[in-house]
N, C-alpha and C. Protein backbone atom coordinates (compact mmCIF):
# COMPACT_ATOMS: atom_id res chain seq x y z
N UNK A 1 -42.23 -22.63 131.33
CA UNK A 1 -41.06 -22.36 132.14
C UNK A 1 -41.24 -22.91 133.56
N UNK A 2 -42.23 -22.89 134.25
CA UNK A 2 -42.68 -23.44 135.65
C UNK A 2 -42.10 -24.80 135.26
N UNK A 3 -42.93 -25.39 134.23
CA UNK A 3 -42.93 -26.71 134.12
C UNK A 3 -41.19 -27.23 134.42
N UNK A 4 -40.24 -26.56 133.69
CA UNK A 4 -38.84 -27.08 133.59
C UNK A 4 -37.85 -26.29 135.22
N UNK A 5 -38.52 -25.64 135.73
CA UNK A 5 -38.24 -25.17 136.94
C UNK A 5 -38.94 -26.17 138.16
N UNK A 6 -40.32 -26.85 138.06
CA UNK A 6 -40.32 -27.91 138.80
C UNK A 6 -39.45 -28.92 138.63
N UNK A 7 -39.12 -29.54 137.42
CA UNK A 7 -38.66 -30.34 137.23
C UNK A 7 -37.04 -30.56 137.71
N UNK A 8 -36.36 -29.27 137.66
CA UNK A 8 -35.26 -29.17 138.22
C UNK A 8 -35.18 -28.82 139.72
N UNK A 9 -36.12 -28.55 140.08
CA UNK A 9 -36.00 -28.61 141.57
C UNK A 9 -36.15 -29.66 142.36
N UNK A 10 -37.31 -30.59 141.61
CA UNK A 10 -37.69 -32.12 141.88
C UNK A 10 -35.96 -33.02 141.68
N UNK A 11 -35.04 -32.77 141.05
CA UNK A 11 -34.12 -32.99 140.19
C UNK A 11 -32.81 -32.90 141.96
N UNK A 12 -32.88 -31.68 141.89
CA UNK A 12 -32.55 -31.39 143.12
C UNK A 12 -32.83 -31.55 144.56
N UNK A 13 -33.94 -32.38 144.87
CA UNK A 13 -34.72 -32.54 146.17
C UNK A 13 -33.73 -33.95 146.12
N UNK A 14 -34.45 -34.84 144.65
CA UNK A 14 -33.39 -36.07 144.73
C UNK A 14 -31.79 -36.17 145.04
N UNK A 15 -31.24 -35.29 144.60
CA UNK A 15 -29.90 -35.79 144.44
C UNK A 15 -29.63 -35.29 146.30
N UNK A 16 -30.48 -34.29 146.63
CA UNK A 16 -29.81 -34.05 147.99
C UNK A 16 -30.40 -35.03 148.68
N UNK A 17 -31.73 -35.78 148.58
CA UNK A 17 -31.99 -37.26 149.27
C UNK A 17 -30.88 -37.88 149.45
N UNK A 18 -30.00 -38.43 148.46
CA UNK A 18 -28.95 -39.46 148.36
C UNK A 18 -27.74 -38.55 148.77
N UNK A 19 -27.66 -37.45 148.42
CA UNK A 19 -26.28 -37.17 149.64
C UNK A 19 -26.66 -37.25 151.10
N UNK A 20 -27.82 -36.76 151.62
CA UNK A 20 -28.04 -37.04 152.78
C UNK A 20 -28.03 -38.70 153.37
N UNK A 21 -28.67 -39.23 152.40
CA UNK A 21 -28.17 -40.87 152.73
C UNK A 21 -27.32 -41.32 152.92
N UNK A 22 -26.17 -40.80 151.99
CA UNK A 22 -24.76 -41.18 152.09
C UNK A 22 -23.77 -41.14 153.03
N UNK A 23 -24.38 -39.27 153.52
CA UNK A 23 -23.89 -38.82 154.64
C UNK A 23 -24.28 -39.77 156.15
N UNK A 24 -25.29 -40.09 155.89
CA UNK A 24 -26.07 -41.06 156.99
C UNK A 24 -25.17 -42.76 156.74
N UNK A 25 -25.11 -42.85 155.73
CA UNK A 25 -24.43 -43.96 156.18
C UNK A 25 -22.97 -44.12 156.56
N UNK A 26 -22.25 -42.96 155.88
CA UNK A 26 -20.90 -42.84 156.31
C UNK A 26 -20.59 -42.57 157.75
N UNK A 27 -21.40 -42.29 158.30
CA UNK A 27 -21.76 -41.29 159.91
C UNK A 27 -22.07 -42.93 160.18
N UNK A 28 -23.02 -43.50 159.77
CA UNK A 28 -23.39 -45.25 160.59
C UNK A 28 -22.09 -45.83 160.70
N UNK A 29 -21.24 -46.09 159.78
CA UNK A 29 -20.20 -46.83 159.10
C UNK A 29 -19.29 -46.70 160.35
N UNK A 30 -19.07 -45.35 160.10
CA UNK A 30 -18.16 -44.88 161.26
C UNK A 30 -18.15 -45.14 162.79
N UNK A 31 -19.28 -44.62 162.70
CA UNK A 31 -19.65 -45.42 164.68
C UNK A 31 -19.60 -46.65 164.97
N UNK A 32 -20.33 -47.56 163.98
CA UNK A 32 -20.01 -48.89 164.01
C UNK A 32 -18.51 -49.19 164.01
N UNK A 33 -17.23 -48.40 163.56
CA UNK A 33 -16.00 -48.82 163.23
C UNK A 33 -15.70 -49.06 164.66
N UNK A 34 -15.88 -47.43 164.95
CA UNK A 34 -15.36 -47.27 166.45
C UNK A 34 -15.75 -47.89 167.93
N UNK A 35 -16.89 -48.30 167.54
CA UNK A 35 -18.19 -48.75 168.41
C UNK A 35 -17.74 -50.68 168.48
N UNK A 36 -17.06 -50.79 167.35
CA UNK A 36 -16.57 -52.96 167.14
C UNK A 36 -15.16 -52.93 166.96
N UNK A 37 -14.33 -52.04 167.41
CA UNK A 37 -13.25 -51.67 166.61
C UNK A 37 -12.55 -53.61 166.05
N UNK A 38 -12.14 -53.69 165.16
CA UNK A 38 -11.59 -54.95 164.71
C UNK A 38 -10.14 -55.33 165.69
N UNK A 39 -10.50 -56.94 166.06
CA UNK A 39 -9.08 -57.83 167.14
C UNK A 39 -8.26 -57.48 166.20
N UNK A 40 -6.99 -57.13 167.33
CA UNK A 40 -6.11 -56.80 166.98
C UNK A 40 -5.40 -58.73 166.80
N UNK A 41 -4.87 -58.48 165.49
CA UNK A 41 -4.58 -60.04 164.48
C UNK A 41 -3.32 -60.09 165.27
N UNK A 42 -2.36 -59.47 165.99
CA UNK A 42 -1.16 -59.15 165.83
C UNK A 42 -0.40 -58.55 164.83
N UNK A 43 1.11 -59.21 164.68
CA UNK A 43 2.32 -58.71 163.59
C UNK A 43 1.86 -59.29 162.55
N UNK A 44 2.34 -58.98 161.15
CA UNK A 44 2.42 -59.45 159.77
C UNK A 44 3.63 -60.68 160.30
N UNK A 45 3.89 -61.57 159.65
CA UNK A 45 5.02 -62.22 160.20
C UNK A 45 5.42 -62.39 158.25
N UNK A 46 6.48 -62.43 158.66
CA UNK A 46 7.62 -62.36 157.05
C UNK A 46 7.05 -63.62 156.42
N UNK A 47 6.51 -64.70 157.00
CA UNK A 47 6.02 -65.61 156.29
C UNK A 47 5.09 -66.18 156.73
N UNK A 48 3.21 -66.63 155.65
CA UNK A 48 2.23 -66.64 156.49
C UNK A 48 2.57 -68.06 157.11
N UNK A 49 1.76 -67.81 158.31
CA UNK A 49 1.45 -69.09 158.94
C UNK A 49 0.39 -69.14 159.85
N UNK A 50 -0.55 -70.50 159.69
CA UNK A 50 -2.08 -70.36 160.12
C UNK A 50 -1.34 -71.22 161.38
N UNK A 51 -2.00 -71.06 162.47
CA UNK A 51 -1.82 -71.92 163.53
C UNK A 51 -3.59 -73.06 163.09
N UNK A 52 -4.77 -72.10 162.68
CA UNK A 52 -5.48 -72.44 162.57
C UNK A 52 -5.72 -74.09 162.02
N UNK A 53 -4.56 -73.99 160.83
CA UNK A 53 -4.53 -75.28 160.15
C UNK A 53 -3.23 -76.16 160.64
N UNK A 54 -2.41 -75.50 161.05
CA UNK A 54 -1.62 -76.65 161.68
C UNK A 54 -1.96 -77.40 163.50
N UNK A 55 -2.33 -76.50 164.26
CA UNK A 55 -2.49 -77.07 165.41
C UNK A 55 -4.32 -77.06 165.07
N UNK A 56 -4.97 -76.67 164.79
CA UNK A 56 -6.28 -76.98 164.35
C UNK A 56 -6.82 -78.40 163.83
N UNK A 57 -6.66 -78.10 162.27
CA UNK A 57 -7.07 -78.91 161.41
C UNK A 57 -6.01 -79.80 161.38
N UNK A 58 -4.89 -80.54 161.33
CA UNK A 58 -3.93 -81.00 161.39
C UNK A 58 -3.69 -81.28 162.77
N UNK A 59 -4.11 -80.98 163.52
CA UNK A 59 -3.61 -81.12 164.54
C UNK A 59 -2.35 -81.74 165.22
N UNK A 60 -1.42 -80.95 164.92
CA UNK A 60 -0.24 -81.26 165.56
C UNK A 60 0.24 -80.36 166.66
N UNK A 61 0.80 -81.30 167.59
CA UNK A 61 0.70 -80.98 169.01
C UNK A 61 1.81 -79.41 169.36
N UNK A 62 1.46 -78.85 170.12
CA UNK A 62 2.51 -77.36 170.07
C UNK A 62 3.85 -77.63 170.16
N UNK A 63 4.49 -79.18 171.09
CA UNK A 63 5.74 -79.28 171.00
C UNK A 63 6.02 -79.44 170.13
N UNK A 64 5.47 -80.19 169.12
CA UNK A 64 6.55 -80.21 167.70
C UNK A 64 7.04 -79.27 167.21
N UNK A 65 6.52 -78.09 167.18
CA UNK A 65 7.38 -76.95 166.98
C UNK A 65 7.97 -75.93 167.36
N UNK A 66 7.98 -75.89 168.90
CA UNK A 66 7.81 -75.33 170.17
C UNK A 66 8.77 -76.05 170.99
N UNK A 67 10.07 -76.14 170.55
CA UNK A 67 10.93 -77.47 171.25
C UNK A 67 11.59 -77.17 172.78
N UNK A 68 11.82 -75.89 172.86
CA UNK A 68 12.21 -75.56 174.23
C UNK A 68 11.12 -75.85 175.46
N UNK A 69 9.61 -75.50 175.08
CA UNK A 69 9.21 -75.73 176.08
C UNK A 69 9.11 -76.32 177.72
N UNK A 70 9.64 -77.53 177.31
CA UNK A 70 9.90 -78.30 178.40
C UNK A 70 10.78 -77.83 178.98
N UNK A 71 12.31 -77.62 178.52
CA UNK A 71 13.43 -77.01 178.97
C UNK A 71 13.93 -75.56 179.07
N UNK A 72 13.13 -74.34 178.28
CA UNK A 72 13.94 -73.13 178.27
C UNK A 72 12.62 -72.23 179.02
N UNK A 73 13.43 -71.08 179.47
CA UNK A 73 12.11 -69.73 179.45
C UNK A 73 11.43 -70.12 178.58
N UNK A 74 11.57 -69.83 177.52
CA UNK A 74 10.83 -69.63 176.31
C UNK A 74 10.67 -71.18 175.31
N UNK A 75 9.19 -71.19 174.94
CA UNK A 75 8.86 -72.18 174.10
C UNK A 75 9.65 -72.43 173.27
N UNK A 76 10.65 -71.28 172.25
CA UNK A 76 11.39 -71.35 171.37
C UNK A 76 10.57 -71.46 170.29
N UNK A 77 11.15 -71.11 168.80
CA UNK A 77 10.55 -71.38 167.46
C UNK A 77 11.20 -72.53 166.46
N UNK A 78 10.45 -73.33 165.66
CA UNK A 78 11.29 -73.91 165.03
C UNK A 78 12.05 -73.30 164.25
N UNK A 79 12.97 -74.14 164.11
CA UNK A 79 14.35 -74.41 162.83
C UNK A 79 13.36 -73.84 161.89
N UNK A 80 14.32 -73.51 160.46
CA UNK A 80 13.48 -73.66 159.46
C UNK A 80 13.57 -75.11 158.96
N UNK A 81 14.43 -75.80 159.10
CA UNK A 81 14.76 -77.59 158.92
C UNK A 81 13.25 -77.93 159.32
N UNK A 82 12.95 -77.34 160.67
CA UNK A 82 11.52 -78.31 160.83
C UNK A 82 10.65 -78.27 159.84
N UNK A 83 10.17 -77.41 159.80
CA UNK A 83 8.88 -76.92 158.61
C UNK A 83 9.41 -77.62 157.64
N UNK A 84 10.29 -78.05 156.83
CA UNK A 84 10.68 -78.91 155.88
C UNK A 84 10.54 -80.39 156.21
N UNK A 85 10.22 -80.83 157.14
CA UNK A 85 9.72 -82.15 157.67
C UNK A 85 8.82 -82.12 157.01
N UNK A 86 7.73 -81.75 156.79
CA UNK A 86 6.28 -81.84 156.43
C UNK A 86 6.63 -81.26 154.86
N UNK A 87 6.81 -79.89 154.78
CA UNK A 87 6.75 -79.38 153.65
C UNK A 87 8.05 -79.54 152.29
N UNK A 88 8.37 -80.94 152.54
CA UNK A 88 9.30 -80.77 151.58
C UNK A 88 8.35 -81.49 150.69
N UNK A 89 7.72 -82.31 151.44
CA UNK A 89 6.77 -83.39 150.56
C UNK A 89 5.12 -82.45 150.06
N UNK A 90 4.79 -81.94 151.45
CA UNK A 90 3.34 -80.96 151.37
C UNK A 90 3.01 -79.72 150.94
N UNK A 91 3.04 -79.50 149.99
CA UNK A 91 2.82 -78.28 148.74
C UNK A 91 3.96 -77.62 149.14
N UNK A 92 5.23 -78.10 148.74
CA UNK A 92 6.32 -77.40 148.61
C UNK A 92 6.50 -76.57 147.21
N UNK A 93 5.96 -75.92 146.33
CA UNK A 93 5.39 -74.44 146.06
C UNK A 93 4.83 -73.70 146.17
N UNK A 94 4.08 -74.17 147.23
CA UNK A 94 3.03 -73.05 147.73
C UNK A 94 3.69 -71.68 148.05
N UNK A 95 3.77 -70.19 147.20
CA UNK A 95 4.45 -69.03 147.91
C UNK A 95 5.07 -68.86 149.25
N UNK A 96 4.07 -69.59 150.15
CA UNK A 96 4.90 -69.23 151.86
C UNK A 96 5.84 -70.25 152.07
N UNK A 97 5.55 -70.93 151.29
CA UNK A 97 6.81 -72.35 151.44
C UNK A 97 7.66 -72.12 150.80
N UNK A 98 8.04 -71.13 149.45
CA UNK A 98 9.13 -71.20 148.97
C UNK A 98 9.69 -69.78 149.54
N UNK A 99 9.23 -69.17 150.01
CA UNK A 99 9.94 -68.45 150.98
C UNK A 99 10.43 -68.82 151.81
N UNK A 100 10.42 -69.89 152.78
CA UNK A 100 10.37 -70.71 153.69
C UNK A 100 12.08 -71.07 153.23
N UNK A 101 11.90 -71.70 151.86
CA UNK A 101 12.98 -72.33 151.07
C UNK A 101 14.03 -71.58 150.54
N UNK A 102 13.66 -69.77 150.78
CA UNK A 102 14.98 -69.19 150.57
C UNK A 102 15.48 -68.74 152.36
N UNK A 103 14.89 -68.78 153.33
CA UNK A 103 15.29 -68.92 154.00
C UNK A 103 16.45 -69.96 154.90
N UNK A 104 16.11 -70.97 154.15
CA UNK A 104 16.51 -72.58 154.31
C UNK A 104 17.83 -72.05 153.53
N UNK A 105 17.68 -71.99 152.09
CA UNK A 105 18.91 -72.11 151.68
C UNK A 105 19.72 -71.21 151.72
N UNK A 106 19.29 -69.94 152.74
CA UNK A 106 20.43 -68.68 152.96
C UNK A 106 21.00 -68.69 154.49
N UNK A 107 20.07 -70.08 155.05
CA UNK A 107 21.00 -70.89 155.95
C UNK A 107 20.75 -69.63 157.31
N UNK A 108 19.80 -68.35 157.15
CA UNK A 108 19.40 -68.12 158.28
C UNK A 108 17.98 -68.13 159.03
N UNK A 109 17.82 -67.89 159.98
CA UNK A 109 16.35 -68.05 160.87
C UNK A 109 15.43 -67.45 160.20
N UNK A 110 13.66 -67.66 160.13
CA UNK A 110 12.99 -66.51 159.56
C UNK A 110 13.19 -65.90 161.11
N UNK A 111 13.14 -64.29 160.65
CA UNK A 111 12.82 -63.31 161.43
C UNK A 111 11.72 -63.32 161.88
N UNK A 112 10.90 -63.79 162.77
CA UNK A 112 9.87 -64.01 163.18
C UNK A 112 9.52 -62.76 164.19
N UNK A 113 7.95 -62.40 163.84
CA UNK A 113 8.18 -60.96 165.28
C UNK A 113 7.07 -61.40 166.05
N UNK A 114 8.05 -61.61 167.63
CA UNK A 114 7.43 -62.22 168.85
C UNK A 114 6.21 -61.28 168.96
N UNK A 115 5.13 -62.27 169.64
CA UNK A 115 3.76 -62.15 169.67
C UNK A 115 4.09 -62.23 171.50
N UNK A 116 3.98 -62.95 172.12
CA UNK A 116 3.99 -63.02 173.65
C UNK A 116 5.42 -62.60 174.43
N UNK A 117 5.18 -61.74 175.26
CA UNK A 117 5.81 -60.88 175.79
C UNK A 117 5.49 -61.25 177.58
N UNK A 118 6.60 -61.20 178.16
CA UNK A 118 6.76 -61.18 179.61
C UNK A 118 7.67 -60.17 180.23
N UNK A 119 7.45 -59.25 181.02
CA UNK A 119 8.02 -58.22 181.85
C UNK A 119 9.11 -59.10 182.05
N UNK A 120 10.59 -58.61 181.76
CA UNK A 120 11.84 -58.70 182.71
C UNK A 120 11.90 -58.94 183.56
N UNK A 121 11.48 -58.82 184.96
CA UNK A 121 10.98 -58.79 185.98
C UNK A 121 10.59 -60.62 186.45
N UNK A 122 9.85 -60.72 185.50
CA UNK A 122 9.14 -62.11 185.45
C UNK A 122 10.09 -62.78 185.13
N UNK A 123 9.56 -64.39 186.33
CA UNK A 123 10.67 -65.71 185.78
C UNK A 123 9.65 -66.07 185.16
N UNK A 124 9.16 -66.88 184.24
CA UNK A 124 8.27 -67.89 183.46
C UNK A 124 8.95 -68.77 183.17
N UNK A 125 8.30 -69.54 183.33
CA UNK A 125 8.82 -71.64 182.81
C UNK A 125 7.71 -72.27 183.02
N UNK A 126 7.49 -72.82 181.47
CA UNK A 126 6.46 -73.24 180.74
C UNK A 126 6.88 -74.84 181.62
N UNK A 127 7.78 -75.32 181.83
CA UNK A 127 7.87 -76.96 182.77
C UNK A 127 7.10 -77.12 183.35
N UNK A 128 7.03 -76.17 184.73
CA UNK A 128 5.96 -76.61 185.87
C UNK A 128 4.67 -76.78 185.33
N UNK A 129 3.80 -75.59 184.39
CA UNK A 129 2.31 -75.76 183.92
C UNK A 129 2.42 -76.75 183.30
N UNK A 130 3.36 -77.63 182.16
CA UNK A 130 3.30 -78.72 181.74
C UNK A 130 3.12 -79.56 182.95
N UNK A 131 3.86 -79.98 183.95
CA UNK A 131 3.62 -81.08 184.86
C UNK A 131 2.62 -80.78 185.53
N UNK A 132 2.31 -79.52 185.41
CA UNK A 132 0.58 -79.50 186.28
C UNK A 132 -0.99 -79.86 185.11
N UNK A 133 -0.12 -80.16 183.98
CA UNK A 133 -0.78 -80.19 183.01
C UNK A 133 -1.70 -79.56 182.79
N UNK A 134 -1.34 -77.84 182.49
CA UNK A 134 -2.49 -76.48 182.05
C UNK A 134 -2.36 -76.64 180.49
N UNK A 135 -3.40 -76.92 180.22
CA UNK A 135 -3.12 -76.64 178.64
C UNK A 135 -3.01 -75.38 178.24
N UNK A 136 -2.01 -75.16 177.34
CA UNK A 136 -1.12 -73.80 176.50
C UNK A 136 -2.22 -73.22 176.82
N UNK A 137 -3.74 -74.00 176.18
CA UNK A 137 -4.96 -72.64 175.68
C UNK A 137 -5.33 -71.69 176.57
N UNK A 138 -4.76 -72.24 177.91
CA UNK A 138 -5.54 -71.90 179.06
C UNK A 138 -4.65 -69.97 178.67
N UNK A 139 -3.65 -70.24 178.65
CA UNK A 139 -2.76 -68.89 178.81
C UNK A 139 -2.51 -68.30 177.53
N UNK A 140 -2.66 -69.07 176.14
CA UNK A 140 -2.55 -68.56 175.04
C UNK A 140 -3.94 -68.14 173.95
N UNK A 141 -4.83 -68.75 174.96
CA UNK A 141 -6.14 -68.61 174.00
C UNK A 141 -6.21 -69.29 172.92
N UNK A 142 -6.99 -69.60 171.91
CA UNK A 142 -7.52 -71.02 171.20
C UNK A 142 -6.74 -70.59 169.82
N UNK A 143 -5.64 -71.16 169.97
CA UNK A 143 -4.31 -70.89 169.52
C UNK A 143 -5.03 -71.68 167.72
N UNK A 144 -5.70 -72.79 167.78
CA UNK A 144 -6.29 -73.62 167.03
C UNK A 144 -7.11 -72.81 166.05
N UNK A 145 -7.83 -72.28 166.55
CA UNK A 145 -8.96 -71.36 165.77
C UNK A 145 -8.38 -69.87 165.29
N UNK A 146 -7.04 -70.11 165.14
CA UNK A 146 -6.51 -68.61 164.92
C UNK A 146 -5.31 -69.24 163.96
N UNK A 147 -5.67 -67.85 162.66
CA UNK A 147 -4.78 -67.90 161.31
C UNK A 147 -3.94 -67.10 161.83
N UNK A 148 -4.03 -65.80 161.86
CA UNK A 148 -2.66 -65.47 163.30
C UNK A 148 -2.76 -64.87 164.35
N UNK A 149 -1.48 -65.07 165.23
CA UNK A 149 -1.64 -65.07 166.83
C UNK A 149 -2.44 -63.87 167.03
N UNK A 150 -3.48 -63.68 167.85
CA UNK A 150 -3.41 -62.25 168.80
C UNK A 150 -2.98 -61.93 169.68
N UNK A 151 -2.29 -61.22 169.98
CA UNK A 151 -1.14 -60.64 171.31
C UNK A 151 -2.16 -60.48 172.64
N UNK A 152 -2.04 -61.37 173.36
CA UNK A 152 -2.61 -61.75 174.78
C UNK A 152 -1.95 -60.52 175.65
N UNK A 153 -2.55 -60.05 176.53
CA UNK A 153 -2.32 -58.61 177.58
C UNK A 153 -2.07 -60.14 178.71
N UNK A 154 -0.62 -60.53 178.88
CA UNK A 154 -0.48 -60.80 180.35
C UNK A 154 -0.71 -60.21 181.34
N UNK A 155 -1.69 -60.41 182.09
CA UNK A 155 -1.95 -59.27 183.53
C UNK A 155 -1.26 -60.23 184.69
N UNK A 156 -0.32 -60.04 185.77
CA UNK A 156 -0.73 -60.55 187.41
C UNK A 156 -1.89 -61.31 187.80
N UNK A 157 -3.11 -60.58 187.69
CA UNK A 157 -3.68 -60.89 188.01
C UNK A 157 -4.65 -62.15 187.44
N UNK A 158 -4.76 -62.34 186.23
CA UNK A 158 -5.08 -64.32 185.59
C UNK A 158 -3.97 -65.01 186.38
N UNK A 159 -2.83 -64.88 186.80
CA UNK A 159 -1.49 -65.57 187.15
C UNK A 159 -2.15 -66.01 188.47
N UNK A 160 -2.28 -65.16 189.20
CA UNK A 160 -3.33 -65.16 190.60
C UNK A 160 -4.06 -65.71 190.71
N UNK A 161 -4.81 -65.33 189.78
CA UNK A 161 -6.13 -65.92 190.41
C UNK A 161 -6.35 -67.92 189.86
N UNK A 162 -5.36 -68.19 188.42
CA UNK A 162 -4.99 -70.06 188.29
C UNK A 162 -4.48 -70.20 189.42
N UNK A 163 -3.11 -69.72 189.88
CA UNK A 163 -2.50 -70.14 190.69
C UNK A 163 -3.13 -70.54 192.25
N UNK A 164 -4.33 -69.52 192.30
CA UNK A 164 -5.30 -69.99 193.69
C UNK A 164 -6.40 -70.69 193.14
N UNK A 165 -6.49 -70.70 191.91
CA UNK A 165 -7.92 -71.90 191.71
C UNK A 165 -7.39 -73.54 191.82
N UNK A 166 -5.68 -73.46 191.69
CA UNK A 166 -5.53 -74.90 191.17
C UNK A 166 -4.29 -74.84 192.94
N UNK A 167 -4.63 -73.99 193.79
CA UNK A 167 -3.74 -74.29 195.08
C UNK A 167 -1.89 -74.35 194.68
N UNK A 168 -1.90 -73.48 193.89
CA UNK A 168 -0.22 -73.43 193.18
C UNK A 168 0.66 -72.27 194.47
N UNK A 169 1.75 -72.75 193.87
CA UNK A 169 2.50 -72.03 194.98
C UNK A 169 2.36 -70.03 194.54
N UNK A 170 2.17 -69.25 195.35
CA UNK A 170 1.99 -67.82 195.42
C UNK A 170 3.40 -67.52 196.07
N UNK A 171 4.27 -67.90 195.94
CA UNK A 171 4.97 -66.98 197.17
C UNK A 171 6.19 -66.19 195.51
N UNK A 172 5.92 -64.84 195.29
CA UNK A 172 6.48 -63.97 194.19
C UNK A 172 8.02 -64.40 193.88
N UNK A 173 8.86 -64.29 195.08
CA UNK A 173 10.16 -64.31 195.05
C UNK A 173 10.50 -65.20 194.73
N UNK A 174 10.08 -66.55 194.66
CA UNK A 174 10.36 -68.01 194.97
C UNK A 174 10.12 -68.65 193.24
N UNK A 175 8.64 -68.11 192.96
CA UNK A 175 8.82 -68.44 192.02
C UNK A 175 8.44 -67.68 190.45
N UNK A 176 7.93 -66.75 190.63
CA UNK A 176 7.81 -65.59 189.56
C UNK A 176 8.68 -64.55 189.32
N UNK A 177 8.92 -63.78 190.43
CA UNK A 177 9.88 -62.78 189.86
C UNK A 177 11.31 -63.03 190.81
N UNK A 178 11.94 -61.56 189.94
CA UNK A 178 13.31 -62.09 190.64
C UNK A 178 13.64 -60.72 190.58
């Protein structure tokens, strides 16, 4: 009887080893979550799209699809017509493309959900940094190396401190806010 009473206690030393392990690693797991928490990717967008492989690997330049830039507040998004430039010919079944293609043929915009955000407050026009020639990355981050956008925290203060590294005009009223 000893004999089958060690044996079940030995039986029992083990199994509480490995819950205690478990417990130990779920407790690691956890701190590490909170401790690296994961970049925020941004929005899901209704249809994928890598910037990674188009302005990346492909490298095509941001105006091509970005047509306001020069002229509006805002960069603007393409047409869905554009994306059919390329993709009528370039794996036009690929799932995100034929979504792409009921968008096309229901003749409205994808719903796209904006990633960069500017206070009301703020004038922005992407013109002048073009003629001062800042590249996008400088303000959008390595737009190239990213499958999707991460939502950039515009602060004042990056605005500040380009605008005095490169001797740009500071005066608020004149040309930032209104």
């Amino acid at each position: 009887m000893a004999e089958g009473t060690k044996a079940t206690r030995k039986e029992a030393m083990w199994w509480a080893g490995w819950f205690w392990a478990a417990v130990l690693l779920l407790v690691t797991l956890l701190y590490l979550y909170y401790l690296f928490p994961k970049q925020d990717l941004g929005p899901v967008q209704p249809v994928y799209f890598s910037h990674r492989i188009h302005a990346g690997v492909k490298q095509i330049n941001c105006r091509f699809c970005h047509p306001f830039v020069e002229r509006g507040e805002h960069a603007g998004l393409p047409e869905v017509e554009k994306c059919f430039f390329c993709h009528k010919y370039i794996i036009p079944m690929h799932p995100e493309i034929v979504k792409e293609q009921e968008y096309l043929d229901q003749k409205v915009p994808v719903p796209w959900v904006r990633i960069y955000f500017v206070p009301d407050f703020v004038k922005f026009r992407h013109y002048p940094h073009m003629i001062a020639q800042i590249d996008c990355l400088t303000c959008h981050g390595d737009v190239p190396s990213m499958d999707r956008l991460r939502k950039v925290d515009f602060q004042m203060i990056f605005c500040i401190t380009c605008h005095q590294e490169k001797k740009a005009q500071l005066d608020c009223y004149l040309g930032c806010h209104h």
